[in-house]
N, C-alpha and C. Protein backbone atom coordinates (compact mmCIF):
# COMPACT_ATOMS: atom_id res chain seq x y z
N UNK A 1 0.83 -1.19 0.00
CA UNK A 1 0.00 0.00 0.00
C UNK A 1 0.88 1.26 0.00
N UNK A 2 1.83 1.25 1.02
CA UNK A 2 2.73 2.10 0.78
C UNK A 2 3.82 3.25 -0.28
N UNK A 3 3.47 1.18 -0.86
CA UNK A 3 4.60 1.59 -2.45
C UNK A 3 3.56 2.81 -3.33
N UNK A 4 2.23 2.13 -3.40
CA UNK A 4 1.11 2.68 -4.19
C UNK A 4 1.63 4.05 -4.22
N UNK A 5 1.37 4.75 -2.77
CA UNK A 5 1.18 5.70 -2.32
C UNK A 5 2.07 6.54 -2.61
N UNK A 6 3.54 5.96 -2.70
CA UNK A 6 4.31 6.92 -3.57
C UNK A 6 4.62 7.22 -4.70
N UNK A 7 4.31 6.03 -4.75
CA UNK A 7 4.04 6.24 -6.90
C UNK A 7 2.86 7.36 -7.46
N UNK A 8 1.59 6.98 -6.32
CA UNK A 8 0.53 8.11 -6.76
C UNK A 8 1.51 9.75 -6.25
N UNK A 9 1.87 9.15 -5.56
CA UNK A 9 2.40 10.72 -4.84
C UNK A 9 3.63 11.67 -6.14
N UNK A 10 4.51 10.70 -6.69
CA UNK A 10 5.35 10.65 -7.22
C UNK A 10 4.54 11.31 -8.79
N UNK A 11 3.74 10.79 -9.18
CA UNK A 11 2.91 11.52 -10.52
C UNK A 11 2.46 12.57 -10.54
N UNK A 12 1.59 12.40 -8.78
CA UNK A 12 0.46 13.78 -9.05
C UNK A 12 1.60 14.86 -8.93
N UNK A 13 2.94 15.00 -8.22
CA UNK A 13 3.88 16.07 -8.08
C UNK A 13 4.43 16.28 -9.77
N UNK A 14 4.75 15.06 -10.43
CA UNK A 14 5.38 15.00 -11.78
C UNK A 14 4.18 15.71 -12.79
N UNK A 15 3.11 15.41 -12.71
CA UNK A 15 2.20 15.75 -13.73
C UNK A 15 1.24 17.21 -13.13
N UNK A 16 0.48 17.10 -11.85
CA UNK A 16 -0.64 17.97 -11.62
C UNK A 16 0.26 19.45 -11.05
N UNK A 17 1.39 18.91 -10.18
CA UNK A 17 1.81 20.41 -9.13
C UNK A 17 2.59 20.94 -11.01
N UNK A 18 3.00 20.30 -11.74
CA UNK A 18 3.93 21.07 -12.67
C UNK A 18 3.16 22.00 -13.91
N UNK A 19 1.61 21.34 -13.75
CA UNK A 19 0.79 21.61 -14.77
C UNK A 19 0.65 23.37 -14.02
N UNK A 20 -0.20 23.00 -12.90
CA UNK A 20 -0.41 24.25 -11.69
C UNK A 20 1.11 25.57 -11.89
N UNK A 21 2.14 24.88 -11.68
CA UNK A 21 2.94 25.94 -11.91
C UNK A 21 3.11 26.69 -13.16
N UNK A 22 2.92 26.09 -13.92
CA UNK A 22 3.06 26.73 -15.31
C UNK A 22 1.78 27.50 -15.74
N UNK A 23 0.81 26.93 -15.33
CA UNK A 23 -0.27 27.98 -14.64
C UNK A 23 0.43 29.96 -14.36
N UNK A 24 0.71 29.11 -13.19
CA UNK A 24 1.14 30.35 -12.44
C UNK A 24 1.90 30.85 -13.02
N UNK A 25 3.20 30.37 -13.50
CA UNK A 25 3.92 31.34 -14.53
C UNK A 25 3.18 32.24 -15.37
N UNK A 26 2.15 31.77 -16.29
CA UNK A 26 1.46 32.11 -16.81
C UNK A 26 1.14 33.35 -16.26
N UNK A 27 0.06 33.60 -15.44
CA UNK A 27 -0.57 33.93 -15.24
C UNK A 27 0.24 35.39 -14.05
N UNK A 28 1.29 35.69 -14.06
CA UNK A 28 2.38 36.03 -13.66
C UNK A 28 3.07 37.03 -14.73
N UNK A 29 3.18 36.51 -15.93
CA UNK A 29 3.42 36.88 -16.63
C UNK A 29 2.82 38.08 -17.37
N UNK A 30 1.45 37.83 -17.28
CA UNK A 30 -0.11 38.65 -17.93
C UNK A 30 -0.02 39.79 -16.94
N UNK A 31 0.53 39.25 -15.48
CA UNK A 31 0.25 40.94 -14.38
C UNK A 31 1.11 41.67 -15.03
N UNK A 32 2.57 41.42 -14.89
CA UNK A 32 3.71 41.99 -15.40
C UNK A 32 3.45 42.47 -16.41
N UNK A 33 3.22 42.33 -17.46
CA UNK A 33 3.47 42.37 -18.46
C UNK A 33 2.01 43.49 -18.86
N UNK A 34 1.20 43.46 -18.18
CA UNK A 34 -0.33 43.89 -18.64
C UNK A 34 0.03 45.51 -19.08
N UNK A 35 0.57 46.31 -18.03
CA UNK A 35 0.56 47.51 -18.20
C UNK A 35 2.36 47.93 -18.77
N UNK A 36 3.13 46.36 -19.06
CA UNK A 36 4.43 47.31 -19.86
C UNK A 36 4.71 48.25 -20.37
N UNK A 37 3.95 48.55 -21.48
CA UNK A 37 4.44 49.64 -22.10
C UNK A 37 2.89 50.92 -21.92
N UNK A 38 3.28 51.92 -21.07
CA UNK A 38 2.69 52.83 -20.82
C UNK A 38 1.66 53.70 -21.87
N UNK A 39 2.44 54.01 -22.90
CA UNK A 39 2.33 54.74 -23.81
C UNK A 39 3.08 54.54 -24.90
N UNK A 40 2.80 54.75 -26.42
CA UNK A 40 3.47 54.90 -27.42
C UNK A 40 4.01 55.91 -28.13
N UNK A 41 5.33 55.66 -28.15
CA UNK A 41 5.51 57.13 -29.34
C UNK A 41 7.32 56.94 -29.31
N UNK A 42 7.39 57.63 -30.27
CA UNK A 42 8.87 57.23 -30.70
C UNK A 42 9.59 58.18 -30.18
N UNK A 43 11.15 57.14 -30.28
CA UNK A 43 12.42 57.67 -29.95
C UNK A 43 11.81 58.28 -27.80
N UNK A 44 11.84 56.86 -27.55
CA UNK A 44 11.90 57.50 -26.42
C UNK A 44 11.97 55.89 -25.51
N UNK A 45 12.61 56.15 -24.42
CA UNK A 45 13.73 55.16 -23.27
C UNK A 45 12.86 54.96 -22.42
N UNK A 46 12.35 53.74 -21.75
CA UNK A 46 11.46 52.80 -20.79
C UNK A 46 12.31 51.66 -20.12
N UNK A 47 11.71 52.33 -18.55
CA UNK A 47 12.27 51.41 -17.70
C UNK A 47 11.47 50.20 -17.71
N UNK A 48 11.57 48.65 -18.11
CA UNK A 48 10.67 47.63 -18.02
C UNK A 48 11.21 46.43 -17.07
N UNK A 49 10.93 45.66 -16.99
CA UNK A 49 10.59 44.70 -15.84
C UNK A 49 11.99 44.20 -15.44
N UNK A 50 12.79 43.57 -14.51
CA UNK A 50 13.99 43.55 -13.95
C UNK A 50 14.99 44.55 -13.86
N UNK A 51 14.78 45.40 -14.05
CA UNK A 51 15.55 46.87 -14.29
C UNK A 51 16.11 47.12 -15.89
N UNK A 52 15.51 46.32 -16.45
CA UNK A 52 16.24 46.52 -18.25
C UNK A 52 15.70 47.86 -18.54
N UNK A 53 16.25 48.09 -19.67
CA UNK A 53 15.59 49.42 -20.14
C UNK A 53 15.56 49.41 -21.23
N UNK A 54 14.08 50.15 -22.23
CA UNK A 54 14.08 50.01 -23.48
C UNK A 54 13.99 51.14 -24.62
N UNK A 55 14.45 51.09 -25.56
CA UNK A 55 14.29 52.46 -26.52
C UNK A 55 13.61 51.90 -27.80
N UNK A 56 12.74 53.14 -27.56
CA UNK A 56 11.77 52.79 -29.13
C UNK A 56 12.29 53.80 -30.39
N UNK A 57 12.47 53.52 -31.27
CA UNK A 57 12.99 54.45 -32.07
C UNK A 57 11.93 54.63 -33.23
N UNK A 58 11.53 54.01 -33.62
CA UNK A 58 10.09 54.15 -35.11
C UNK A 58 9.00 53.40 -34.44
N UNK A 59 7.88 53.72 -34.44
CA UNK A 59 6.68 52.95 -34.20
C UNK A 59 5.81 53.01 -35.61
N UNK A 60 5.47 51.68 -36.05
CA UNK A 60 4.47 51.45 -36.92
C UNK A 60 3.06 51.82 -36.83
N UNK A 61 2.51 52.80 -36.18
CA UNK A 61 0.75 52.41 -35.90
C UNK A 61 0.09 52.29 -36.85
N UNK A 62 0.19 51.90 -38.23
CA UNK A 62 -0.61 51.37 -39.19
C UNK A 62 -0.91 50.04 -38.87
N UNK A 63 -0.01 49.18 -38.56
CA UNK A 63 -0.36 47.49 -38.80
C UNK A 63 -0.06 47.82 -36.73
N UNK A 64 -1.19 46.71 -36.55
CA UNK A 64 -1.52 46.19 -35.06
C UNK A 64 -1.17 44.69 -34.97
């Protein structure tokens, strides 16, 4: 019974907790990321997520 028990134990961690995390990554990702870029407009420097920083130099707003 024992053995069972770790084998079930051993999957649901391998298959269900890994499904759940990637979940969460997910979903982690969408907060972060929701309000990135503030505003548009060119030639201009943004602080974004881990301290990187970004420069836009041409923006397309014809094609979305």
């Amino acid at each position: 019974v024992t053995f069972f028990m770790c084998i079930g134990a051993f999957y649901f961690n391998d298959i269900a907790v890994a499904a759940a995390n990637h979940r969460y990554e997910q979903e982690i990702r969408k907060l972060v990321y929701k309000d990135f870029i503030p505003f548009v407009q060119e030639n201009i420097v943004f602080k974004g997520p881990e301290g990187r920083f970004f420069y836009l130099r041409r923006v397309n707003e014809r094609e979305k």
